[in-house]
Protein backbone atom coordinates (compact mmCIF):
# COMPACT_ATOMS: atom_id res chain seq x y z
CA UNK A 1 0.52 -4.64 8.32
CA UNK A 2 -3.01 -4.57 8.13
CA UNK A 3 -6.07 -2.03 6.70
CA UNK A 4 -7.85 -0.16 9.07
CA UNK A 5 -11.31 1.56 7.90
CA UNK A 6 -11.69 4.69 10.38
CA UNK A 7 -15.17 6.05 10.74
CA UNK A 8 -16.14 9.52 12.17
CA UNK A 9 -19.10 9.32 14.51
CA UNK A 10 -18.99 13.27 15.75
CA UNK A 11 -20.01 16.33 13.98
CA UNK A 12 -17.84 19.58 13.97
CA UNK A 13 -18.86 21.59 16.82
CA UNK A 14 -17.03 21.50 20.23
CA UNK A 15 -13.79 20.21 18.42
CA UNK A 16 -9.85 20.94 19.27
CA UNK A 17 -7.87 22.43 16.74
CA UNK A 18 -5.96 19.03 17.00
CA UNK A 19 -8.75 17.11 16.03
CA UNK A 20 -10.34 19.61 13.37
CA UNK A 21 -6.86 19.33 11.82
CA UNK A 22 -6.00 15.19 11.96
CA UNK A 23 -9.77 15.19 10.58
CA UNK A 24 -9.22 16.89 7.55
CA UNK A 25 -5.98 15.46 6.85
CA UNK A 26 -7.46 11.93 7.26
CA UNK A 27 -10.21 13.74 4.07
CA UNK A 28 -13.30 12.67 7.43
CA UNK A 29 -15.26 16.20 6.69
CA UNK A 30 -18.34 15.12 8.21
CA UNK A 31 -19.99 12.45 10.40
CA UNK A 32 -20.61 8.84 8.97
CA UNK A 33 -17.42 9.67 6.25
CA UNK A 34 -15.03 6.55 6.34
CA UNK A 35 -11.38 6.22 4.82
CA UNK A 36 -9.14 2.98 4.64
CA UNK A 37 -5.67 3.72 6.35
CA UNK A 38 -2.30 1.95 6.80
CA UNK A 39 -2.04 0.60 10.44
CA UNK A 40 1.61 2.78 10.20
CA UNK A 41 2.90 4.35 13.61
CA UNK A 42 2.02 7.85 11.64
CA UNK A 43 -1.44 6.58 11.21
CA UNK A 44 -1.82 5.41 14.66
CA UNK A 45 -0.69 9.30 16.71
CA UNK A 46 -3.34 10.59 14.15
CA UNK A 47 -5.87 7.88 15.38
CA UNK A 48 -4.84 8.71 18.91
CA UNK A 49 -5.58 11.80 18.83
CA UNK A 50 -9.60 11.04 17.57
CA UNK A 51 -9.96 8.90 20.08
CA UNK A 52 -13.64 10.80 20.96
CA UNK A 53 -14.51 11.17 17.17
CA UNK A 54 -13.82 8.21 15.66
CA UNK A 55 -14.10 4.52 15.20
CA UNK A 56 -11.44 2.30 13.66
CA UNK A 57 -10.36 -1.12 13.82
CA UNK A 58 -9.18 -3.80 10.99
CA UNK A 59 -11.11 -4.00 8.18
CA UNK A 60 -11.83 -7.99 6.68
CA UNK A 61 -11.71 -8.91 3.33
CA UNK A 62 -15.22 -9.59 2.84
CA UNK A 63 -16.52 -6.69 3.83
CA UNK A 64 -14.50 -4.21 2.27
CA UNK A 65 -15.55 -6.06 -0.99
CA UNK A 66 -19.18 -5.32 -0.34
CA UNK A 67 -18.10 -1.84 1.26
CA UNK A 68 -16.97 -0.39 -1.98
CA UNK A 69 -19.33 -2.40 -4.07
CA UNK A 70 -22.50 -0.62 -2.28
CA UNK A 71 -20.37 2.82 -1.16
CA UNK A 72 -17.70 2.80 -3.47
CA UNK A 73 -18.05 6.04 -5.57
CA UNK A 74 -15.96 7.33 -9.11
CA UNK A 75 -15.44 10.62 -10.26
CA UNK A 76 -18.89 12.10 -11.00
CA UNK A 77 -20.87 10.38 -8.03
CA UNK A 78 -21.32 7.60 -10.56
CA UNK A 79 -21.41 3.56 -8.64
CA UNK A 80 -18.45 1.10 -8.83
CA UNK A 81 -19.37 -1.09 -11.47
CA UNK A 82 -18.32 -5.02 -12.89
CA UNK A 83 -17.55 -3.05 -15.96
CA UNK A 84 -15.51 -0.33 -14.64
CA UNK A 85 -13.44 -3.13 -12.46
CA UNK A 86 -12.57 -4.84 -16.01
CA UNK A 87 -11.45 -1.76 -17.34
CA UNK A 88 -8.93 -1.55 -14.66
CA UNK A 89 -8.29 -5.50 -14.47
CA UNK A 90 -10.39 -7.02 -11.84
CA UNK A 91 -12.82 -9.69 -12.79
CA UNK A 92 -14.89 -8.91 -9.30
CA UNK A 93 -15.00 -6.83 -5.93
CA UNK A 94 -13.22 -9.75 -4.07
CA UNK A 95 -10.28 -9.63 -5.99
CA UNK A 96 -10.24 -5.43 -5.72
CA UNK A 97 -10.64 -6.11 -2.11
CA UNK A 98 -7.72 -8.30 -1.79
CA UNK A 99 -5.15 -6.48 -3.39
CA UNK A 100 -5.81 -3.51 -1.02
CA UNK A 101 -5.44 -5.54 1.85
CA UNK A 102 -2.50 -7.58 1.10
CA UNK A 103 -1.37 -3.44 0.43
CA UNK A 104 -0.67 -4.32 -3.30
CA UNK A 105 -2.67 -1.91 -4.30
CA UNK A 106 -3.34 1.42 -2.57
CA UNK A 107 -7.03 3.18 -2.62
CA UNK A 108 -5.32 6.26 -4.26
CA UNK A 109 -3.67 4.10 -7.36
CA UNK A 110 -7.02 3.44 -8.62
CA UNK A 111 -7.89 5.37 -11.17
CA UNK A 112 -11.20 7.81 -10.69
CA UNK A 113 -12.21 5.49 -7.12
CA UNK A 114 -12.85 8.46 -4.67
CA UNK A 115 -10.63 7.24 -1.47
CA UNK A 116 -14.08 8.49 0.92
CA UNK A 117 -16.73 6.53 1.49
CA UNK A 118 -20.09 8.03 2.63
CA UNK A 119 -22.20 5.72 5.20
CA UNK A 120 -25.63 5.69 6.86
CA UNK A 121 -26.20 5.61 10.48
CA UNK A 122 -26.32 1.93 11.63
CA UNK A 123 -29.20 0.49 11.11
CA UNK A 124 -31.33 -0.54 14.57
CA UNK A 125 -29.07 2.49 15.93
CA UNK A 126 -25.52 1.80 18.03
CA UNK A 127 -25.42 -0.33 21.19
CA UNK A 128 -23.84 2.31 23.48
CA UNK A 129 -23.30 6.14 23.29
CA UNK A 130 -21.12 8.17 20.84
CA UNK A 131 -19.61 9.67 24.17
CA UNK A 132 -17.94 6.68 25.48
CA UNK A 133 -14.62 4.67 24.62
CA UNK A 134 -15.47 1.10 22.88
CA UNK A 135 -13.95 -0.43 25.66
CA UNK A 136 -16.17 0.93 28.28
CA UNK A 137 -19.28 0.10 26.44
CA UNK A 138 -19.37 2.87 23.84
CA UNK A 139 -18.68 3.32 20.57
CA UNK A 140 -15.59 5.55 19.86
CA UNK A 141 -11.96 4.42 19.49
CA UNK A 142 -10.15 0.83 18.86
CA UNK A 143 -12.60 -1.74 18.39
CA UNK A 144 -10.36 -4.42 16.30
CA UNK A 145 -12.54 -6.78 14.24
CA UNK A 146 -15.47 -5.57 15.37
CA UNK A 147 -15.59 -2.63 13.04
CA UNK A 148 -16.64 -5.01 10.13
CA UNK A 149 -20.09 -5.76 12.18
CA UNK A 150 -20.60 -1.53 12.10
CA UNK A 151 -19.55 -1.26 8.91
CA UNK A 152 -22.22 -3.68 7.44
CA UNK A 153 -24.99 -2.35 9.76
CA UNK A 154 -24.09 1.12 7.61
CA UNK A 155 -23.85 -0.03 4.42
């Protein structure tokens, strides 16, 4: 099973009930907000049903290291820091990283991590429009390992 990193790219108005709902459950209040899911079959009917709202696809190593080392937040708004990741037994973000995605760990076991991380819009903008499926040249749905190119254009 892999991680998936689901990003909303739409803002609240014109939304279904459906949506407004699978949004909050999935803790994506408001555009930009990304959360790290289980690729369950749970996960994916709530993915399904963004399909216009969101991006998601699975999430590499590498970048989730430098994901929550730059966005990573603790209680208090205060940064993910070396120190705080001794406290908790990690000698550096690679080896947080890893854990969560060989699902060793879960986001929610760490102590004070806050499970949402808060990105910019992509630098040099996206290449298609928020109104289209990836697969037809836009940006929303399934995009697979592509989603780790986004993600660092965000960052």
């Amino acid at each position: 099973m892999a991680l998936m990193l689901v990003i909303r790219l739409k803002g609240e108005s014109g939304r279904k009930p459906e949506e407004r709902k699978t949004l909050e459950l999935l803790r994506l209040h408001k555009k930009f907000h990304a959360v790290l899911v289980k690729d369950t079959p749970a996960y994916r009917g709530m993915l399904k049903v963004l399909n216009n709202v969101a991006t998601w696809g699975e999430i590499s190593k590498e970048t989730l290291a430098k994901l929550i080392e730059k966005r990573g937040r603790l209680v208090g708004n205060k940064r993910v820091t070396i120190e705080y990741l001794k406290e908790i037994g990690y000698d550096n973000f690679e080896e947080l990283a890893k854990d969560l995605i060989e699902e060793k760990k879960d986001i929610t076991e760490i102590p004070g991590l806050k499970p949402v991380f808060r990105l910019r819009p992509p630098k040099g903008g996206f290449k298609g429009t928020i109104k289209k499926h990836y697969r037809e040249g836009g940006e929303t749905g399934y995009r697979g390992e592509a989603i780790n190119e986004l993600v660092l254009k965000m960052i």
